[in-house]
Every structure is written in structure tokens, then in C-alpha cells.
PDB file of N, CA and C in Angstrom:
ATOM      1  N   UNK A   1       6.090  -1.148   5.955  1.00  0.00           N
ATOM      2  CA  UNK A   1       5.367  -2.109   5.164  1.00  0.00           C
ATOM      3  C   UNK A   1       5.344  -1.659   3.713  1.00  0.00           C
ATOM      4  N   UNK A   2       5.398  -2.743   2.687  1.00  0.00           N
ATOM      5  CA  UNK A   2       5.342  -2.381   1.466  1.00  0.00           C
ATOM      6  C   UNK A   2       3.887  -3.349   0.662  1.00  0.00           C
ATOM      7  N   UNK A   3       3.231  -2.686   0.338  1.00  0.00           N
ATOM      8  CA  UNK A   3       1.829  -3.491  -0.463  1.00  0.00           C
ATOM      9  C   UNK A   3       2.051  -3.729  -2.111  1.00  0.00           C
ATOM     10  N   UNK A   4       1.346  -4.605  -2.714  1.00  0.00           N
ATOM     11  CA  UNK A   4       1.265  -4.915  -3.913  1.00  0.00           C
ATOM     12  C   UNK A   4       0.097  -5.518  -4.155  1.00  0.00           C
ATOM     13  N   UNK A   5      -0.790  -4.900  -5.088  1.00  0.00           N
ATOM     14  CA  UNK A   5      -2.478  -5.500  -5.219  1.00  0.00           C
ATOM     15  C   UNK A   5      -2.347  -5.295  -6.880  1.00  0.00           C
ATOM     16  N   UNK A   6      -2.629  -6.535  -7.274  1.00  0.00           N
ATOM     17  CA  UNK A   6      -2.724  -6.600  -9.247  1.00  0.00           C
ATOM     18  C   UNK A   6      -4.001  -7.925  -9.061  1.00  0.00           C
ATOM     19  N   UNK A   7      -5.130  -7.346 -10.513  1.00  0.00           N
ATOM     20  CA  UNK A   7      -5.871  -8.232 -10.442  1.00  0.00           C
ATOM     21  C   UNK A   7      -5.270  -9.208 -11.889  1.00  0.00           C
ATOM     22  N   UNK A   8      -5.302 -10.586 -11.501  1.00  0.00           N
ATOM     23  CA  UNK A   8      -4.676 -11.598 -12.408  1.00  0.00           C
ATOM     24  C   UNK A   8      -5.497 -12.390 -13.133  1.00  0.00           C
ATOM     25  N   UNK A   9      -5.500 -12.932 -14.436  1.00  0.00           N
ATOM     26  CA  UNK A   9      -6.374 -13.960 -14.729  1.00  0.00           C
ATOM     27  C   UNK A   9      -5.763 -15.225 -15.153  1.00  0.00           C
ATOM     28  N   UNK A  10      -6.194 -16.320 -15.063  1.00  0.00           N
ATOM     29  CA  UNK A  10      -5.420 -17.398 -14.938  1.00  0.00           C
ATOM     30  C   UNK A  10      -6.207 -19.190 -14.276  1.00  0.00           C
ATOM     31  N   UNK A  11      -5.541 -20.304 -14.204  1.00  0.00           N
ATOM     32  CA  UNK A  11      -5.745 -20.626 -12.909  1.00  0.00           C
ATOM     33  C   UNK A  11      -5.235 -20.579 -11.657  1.00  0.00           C
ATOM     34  N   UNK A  12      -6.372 -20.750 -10.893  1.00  0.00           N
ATOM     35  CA  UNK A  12      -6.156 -19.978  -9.455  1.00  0.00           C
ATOM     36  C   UNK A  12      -5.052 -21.070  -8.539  1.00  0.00           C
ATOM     37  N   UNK A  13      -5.159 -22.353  -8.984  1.00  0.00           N
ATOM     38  CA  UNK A  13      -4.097 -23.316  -8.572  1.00  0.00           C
ATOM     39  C   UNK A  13      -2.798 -23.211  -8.988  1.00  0.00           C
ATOM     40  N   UNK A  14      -2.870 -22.984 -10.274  1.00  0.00           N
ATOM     41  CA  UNK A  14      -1.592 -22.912 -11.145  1.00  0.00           C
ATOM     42  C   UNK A  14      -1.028 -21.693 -10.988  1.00  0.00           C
ATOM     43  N   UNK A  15      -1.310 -20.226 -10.587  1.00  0.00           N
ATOM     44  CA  UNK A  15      -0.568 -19.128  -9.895  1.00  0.00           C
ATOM     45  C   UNK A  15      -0.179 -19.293  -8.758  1.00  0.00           C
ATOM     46  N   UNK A  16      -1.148 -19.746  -7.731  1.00  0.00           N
ATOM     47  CA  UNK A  16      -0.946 -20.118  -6.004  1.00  0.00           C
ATOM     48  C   UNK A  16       0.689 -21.027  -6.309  1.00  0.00           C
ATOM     49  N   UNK A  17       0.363 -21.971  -6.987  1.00  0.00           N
ATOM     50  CA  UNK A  17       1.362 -22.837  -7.091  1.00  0.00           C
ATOM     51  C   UNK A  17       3.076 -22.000  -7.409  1.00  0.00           C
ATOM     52  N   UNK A  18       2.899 -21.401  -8.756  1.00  0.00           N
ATOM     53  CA  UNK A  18       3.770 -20.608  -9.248  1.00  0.00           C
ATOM     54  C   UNK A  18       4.259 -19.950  -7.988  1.00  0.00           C
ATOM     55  N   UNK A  19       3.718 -19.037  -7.063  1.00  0.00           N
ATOM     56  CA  UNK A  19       4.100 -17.880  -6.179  1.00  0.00           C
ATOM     57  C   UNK A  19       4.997 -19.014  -5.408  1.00  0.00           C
ATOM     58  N   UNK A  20       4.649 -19.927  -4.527  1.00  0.00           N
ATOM     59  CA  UNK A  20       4.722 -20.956  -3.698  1.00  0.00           C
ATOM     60  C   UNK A  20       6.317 -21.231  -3.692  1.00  0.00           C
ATOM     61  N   UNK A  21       6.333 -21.403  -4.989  1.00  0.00           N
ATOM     62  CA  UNK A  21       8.008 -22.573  -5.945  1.00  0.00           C
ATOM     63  C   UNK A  21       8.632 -21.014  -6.228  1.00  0.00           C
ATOM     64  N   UNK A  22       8.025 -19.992  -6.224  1.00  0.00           N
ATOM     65  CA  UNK A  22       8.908 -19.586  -6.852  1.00  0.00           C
ATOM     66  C   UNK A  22       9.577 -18.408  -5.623  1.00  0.00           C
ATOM     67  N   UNK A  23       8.822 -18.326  -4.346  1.00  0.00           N
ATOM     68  CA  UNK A  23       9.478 -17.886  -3.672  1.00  0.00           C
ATOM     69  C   UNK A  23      10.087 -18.425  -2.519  1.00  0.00           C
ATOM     70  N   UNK A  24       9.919 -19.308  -2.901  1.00  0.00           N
ATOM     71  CA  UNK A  24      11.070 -20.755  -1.616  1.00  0.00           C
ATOM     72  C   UNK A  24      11.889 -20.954  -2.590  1.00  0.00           C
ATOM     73  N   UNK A  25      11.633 -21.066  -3.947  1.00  0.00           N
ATOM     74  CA  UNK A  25      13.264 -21.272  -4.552  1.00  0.00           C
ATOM     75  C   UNK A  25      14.352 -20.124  -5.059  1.00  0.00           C
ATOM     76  N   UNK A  26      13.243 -19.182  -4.503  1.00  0.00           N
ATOM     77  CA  UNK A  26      14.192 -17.768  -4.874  1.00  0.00           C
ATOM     78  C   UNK A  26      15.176 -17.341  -4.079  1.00  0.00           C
ATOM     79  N   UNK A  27      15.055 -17.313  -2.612  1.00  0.00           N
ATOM     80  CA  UNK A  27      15.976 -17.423  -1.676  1.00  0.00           C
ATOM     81  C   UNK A  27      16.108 -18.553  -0.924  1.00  0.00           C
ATOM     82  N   UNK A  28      17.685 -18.520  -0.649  1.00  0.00           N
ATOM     83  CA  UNK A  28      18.008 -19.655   0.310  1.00  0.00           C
ATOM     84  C   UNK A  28      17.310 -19.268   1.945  1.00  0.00           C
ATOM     85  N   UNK A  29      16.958 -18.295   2.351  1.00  0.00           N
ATOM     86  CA  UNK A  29      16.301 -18.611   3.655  1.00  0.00           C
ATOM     87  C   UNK A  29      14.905 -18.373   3.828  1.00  0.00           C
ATOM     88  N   UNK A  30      14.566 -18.398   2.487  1.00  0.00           N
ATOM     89  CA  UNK A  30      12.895 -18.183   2.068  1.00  0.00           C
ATOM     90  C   UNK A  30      12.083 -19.558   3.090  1.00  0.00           C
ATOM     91  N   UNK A  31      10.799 -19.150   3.605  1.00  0.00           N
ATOM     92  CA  UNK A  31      10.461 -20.628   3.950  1.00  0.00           C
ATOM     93  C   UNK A  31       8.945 -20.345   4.300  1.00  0.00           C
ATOM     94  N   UNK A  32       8.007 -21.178   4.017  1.00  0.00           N
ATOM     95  CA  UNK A  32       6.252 -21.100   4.638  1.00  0.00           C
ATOM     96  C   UNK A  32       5.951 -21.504   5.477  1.00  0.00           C
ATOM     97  N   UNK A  33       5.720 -20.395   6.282  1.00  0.00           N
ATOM     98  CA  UNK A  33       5.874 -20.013   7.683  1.00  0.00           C
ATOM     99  C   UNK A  33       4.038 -20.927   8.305  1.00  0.00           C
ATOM    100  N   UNK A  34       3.288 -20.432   7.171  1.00  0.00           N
ATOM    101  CA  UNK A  34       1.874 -21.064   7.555  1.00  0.00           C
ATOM    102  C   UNK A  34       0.629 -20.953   6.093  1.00  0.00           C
ATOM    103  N   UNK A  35      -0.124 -21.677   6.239  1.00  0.00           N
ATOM    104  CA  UNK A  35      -1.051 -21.288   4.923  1.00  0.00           C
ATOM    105  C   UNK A  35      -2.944 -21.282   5.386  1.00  0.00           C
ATOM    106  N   UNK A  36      -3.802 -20.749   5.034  1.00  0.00           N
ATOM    107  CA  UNK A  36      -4.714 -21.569   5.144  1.00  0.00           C
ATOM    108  C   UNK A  36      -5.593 -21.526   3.592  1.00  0.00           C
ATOM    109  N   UNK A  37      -6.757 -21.917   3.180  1.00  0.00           N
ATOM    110  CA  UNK A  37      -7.246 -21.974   2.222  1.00  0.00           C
ATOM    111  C   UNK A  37      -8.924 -22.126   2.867  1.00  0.00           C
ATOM    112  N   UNK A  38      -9.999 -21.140   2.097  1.00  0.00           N
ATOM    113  CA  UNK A  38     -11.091 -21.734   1.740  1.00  0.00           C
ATOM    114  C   UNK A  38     -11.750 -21.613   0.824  1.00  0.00           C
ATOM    115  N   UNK A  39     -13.024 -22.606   0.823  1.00  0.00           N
ATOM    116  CA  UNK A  39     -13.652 -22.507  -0.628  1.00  0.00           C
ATOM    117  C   UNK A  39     -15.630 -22.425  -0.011  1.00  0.00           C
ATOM    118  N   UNK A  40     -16.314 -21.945  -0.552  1.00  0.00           N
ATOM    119  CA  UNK A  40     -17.450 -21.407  -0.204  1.00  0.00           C
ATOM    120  C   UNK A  40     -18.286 -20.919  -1.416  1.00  0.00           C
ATOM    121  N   UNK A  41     -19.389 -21.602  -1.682  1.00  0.00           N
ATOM    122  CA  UNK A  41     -20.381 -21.295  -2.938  1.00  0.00           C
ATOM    123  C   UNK A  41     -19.249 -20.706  -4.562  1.00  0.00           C
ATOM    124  N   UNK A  42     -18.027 -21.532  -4.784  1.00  0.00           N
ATOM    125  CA  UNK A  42     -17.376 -21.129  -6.019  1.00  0.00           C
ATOM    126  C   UNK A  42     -16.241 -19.957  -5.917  1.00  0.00           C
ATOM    127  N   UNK A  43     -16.252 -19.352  -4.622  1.00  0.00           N
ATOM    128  CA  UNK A  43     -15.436 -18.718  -4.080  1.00  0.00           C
ATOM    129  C   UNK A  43     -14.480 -19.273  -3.570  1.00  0.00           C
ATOM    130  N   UNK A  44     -12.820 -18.794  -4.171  1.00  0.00           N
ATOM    131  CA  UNK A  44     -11.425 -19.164  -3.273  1.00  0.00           C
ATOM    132  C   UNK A  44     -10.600 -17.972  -2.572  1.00  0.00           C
ATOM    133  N   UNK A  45     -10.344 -18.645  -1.661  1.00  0.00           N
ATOM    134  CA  UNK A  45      -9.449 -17.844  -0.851  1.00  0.00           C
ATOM    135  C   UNK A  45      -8.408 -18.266  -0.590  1.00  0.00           C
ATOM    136  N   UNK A  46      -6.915 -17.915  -0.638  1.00  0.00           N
ATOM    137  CA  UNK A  46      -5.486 -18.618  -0.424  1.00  0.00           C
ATOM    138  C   UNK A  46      -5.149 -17.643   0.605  1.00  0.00           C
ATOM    139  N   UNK A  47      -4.021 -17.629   1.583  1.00  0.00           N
ATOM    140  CA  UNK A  47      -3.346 -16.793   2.822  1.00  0.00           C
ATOM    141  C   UNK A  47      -2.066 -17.778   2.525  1.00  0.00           C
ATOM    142  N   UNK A  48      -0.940 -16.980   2.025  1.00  0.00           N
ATOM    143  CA  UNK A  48       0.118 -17.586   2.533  1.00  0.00           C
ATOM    144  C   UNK A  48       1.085 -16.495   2.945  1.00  0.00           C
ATOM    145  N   UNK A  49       1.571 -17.155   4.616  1.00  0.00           N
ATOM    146  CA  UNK A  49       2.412 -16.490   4.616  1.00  0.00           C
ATOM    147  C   UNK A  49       4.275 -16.661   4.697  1.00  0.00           C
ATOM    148  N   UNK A  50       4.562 -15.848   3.819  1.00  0.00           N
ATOM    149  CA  UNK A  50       6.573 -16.011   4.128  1.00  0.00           C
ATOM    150  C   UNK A  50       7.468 -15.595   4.355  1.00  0.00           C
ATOM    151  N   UNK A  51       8.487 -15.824   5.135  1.00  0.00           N
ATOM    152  CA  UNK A  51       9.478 -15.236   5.489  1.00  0.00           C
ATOM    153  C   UNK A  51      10.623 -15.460   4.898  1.00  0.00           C
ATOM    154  N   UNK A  52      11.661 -14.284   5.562  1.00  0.00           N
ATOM    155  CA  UNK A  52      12.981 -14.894   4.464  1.00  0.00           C
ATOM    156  C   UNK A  52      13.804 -13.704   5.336  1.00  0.00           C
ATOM    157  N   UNK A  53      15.179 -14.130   4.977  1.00  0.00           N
ATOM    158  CA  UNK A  53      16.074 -13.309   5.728  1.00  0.00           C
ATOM    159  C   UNK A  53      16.552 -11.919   4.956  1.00  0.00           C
ATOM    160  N   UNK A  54      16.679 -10.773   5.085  1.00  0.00           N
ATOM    161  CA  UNK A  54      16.880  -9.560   4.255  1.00  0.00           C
ATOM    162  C   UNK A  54      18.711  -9.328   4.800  1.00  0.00           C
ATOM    163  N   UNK A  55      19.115  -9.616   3.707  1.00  0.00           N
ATOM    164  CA  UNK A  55      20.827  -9.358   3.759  1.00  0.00           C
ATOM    165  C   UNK A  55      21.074  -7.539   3.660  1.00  0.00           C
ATOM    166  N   UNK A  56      20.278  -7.093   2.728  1.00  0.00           N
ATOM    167  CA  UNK A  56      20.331  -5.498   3.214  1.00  0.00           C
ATOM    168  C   UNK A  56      20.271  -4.968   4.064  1.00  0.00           C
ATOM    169  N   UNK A  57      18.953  -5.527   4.949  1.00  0.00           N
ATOM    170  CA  UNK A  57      18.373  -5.037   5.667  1.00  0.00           C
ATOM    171  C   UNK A  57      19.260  -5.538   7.495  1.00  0.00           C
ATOM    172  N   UNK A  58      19.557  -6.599   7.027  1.00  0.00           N
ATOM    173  CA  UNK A  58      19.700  -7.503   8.072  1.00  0.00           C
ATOM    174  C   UNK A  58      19.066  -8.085   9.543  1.00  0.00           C
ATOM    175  N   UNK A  59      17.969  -8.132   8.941  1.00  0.00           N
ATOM    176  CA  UNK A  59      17.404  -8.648   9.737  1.00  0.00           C
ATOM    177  C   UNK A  59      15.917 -10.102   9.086  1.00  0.00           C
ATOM    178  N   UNK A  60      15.044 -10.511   9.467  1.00  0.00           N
ATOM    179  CA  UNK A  60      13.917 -10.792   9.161  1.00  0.00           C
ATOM    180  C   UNK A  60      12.739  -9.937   8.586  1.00  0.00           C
ATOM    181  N   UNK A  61      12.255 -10.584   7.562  1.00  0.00           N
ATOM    182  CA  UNK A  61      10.927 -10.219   7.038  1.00  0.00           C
ATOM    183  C   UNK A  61       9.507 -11.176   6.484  1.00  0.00           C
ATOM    184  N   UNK A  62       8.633 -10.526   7.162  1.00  0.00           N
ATOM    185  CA  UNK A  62       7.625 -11.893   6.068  1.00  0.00           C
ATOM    186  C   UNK A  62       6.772 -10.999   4.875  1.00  0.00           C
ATOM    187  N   UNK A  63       6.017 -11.675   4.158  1.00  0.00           N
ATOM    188  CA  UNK A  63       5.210 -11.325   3.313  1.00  0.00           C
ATOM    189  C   UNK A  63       4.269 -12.408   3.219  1.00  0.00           C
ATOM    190  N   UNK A  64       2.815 -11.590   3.229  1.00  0.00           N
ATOM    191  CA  UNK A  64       1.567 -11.719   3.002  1.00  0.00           C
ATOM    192  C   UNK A  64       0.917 -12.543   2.087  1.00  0.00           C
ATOM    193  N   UNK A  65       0.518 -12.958   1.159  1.00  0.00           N
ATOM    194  CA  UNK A  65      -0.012 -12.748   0.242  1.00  0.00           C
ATOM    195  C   UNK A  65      -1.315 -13.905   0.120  1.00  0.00           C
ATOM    196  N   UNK A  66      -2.033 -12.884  -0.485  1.00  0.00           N
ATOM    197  CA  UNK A  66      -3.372 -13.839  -0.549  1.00  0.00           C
ATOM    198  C   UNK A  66      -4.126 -13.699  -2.483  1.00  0.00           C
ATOM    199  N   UNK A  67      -4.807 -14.810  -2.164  1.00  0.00           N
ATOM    200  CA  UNK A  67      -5.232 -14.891  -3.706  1.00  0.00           C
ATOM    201  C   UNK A  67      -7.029 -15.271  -3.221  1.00  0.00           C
ATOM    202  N   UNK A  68      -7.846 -14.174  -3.902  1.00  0.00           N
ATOM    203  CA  UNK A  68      -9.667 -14.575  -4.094  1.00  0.00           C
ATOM    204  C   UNK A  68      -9.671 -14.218  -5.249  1.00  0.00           C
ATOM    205  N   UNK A  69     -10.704 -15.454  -5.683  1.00  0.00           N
ATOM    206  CA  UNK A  69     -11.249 -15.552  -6.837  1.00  0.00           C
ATOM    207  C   UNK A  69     -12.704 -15.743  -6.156  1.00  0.00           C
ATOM    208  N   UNK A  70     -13.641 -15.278  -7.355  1.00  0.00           N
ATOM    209  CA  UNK A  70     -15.145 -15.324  -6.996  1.00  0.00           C
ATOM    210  C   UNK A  70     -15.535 -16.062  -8.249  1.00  0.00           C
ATOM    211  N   UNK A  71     -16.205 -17.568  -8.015  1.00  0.00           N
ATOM    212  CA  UNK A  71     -16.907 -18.397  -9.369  1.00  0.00           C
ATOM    213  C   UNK A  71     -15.386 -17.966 -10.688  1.00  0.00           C
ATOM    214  N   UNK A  72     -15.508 -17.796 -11.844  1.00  0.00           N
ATOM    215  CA  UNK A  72     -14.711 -18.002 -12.891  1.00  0.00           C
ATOM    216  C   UNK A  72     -14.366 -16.383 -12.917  1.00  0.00           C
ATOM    217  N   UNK A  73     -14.434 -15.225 -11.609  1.00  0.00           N
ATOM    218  CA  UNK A  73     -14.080 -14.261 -11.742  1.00  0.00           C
ATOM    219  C   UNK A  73     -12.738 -13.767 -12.148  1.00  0.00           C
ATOM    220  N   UNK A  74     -12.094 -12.502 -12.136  1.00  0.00           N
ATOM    221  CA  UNK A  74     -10.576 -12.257 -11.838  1.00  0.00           C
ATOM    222  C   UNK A  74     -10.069 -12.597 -10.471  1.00  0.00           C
ATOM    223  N   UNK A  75      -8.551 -13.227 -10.496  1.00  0.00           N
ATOM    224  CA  UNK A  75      -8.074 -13.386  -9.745  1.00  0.00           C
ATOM    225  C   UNK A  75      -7.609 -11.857  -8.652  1.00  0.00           C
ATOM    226  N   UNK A  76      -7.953 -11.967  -7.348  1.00  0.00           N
ATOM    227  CA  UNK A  76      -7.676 -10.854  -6.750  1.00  0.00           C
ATOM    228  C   UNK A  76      -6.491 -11.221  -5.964  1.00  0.00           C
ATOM    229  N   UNK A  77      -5.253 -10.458  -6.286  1.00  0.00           N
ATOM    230  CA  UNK A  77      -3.862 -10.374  -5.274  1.00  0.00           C
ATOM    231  C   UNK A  77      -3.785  -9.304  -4.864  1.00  0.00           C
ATOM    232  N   UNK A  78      -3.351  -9.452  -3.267  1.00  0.00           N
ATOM    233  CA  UNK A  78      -2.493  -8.818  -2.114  1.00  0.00           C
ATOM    234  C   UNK A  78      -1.693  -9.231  -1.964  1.00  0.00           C
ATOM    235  N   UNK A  79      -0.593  -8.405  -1.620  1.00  0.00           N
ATOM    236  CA  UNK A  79       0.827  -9.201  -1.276  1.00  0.00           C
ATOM    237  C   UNK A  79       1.231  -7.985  -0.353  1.00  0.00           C
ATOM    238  N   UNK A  80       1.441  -8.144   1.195  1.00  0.00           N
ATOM    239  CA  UNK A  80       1.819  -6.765   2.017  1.00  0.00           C
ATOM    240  C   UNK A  80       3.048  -7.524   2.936  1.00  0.00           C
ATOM    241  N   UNK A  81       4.446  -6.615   2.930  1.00  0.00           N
ATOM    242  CA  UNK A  81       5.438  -7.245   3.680  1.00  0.00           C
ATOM    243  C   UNK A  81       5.331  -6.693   4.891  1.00  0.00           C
ATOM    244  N   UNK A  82       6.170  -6.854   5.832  1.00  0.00           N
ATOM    245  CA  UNK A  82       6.668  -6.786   7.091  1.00  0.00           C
ATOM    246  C   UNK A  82       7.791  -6.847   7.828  1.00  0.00           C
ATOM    247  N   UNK A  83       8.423  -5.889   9.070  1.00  0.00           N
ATOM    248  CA  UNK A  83       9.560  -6.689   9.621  1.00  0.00           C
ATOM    249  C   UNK A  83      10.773  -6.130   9.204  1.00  0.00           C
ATOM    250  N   UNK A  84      10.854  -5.214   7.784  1.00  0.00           N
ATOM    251  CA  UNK A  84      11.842  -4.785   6.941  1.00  0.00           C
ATOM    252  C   UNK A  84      12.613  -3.656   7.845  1.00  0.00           C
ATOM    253  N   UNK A  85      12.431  -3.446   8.995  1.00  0.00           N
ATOM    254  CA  UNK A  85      13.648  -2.590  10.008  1.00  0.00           C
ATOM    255  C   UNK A  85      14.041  -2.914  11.011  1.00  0.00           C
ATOM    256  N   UNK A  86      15.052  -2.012  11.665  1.00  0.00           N
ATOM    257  CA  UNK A  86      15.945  -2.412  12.930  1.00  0.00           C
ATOM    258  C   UNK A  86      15.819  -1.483  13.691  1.00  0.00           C
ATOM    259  N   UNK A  87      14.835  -0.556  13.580  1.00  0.00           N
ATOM    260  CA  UNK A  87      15.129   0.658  14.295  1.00  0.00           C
ATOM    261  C   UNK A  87      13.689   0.624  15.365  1.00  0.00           C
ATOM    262  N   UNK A  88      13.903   1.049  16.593  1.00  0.00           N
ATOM    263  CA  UNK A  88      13.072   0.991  17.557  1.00  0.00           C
ATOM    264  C   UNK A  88      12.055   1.788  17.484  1.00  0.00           C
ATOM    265  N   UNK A  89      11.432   3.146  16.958  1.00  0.00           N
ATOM    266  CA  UNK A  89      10.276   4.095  16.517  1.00  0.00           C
ATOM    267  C   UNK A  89       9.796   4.069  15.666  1.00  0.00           C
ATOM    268  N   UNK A  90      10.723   4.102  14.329  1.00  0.00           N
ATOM    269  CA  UNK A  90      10.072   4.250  13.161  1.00  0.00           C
ATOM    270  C   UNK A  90      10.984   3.465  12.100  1.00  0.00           C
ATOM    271  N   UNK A  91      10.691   3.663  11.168  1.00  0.00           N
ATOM    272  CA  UNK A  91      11.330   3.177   9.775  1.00  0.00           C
ATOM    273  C   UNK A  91      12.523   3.162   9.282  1.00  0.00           C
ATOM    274  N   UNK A  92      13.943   2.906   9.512  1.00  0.00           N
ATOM    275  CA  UNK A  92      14.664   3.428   8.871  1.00  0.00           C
ATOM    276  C   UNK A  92      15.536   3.068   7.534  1.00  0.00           C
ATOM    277  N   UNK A  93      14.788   1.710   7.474  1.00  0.00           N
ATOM    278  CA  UNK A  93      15.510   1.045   5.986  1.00  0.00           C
ATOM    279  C   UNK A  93      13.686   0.282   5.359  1.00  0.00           C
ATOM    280  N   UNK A  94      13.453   0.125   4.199  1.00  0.00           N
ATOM    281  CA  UNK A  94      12.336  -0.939   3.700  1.00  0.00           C
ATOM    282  C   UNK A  94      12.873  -2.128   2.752  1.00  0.00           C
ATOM    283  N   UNK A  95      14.326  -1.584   2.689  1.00  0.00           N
ATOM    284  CA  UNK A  95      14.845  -2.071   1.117  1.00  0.00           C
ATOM    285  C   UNK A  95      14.540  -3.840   1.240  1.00  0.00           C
ATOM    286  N   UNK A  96      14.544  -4.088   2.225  1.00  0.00           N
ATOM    287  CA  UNK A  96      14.066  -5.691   2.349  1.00  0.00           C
ATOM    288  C   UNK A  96      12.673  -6.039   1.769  1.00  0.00           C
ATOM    289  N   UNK A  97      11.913  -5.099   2.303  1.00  0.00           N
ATOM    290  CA  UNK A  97      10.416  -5.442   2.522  1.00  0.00           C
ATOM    291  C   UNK A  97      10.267  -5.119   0.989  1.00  0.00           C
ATOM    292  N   UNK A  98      10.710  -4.071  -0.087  1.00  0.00           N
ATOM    293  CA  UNK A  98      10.386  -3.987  -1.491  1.00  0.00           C
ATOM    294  C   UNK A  98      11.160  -4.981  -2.302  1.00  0.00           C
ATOM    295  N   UNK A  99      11.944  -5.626  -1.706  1.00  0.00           N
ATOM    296  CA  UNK A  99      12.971  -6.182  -2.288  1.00  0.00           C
ATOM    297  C   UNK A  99      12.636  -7.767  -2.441  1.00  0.00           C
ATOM    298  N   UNK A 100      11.636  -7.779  -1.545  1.00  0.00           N
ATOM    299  CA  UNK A 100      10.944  -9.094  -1.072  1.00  0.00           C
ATOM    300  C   UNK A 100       9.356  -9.293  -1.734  1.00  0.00           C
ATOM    301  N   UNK A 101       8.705  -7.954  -2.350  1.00  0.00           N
ATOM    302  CA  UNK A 101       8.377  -8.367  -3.249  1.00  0.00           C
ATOM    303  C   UNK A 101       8.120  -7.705  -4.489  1.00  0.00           C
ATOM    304  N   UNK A 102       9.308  -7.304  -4.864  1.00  0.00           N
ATOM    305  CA  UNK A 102      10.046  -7.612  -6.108  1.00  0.00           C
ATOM    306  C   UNK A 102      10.363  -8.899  -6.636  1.00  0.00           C
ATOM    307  N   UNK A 103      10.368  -9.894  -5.660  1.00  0.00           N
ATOM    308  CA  UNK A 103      10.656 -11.102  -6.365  1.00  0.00           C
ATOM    309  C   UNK A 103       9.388 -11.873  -6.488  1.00  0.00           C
ATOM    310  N   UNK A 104       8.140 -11.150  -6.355  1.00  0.00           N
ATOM    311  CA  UNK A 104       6.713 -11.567  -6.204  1.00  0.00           C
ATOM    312  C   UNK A 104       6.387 -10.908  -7.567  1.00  0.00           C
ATOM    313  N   UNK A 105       6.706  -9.845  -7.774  1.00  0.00           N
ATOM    314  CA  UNK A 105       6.620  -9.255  -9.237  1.00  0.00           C
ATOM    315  C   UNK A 105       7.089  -9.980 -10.202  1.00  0.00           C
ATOM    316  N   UNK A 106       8.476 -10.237 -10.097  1.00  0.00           N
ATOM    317  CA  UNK A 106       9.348 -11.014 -11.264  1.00  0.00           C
ATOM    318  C   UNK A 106       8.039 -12.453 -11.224  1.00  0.00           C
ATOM    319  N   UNK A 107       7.851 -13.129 -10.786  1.00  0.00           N
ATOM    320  CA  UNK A 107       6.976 -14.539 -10.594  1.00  0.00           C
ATOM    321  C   UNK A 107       5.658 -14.256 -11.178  1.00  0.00           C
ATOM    322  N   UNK A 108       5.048 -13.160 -10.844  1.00  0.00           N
ATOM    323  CA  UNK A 108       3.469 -13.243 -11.838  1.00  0.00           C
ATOM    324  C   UNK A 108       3.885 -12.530 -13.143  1.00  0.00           C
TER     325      UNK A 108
END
């Protein structure tokens, strides 16, 4: 697994949105796998999650990522991948799973 946590300021629609477009149009086998959203006393919460195919890696990976904001607070991002090996015990390649969001970096 590879993590990425940066606090953002912004709107919280207009980044969600940005991440969304920009990682379904970044790869051709990019795709949103599922989402949910809530909202509670001025508080947001986003969960999206995506997958995409790793040509390095060769195999499947998804990534995480969620966005809370509290009232007109900073935006809080997680972004944690998954899936990035082929090997039955342990680890033996990630280059997918950093590689996957690296293109979450390039976008914010």
C-alpha cells in the first residue's frame, strides 16, 4: 500500500470534481468503482473509490481517496492505494500503487 495525506484549501466540490475528471481521464482503464458522500451539521465527507489497470505492475489496483471538510475548515485528503502486487506473501513490486497516485499528485 502506498498513502498520501495533504491538507488543501479550496472548494470542496470543485477539487472532488477535479480528482474525479482527472483520474478517469488520465488512464484508459481508470474507472469509479463506487462513491458515497455525507453531509452533517456543515461537515463533508467524500469516499471515492478507483481502479485502474497497472501496466508495470501488471496486474489491478484501486485507490482510496477521501475528502472532509469541517464548516469553512481546511480541506482534509487521504488517498491510500491497493492491489499493486502479484506475489502470494508479501510485496514484491508497488510501482503501480505509487504510480497511481502520482497521478493524484500531478491533479491537486
Amino acid at each position: 500500500m502506498a498513502k498520501l495525506e495533504q491538507t488543501l484549501r479550496g472548494n470542496f466540490r470543485q477539487i472532488l470534481s477535479n480528482i474525479e475528471n482527472g483520474i478517469l481521464n488520465g488512464s484508459v482503464s481508470a474507472s469509479l468503482e463506487e462513491s458515497s458522500d455525507f453531509y452533517d451539521n456543515g461537515a463533508k465527507c467524500s469516499v471515492r473509490v478507483f481502479e485502474r489497470y497497472s501496466y508495470l505492475g501488471g496486474n489491478r489496483l484501486s485507490m482510496s481517496v477521501t475528502l472532509f471538510q469541517n464548516g469553512d475548515g481546511p480541506i482534509r485528503l487521504s488517498a491510500i492505494t491497493s492491489g499493486g502486487s502479484n506475489a502470494v506473501f508479501f510485496k514484491i513490486n508497488t510501482w503501480g500503487e505509487d504510480a497511481f497516485l502520482d497521478k493524484l499528485r500531478e491533479i491537486l
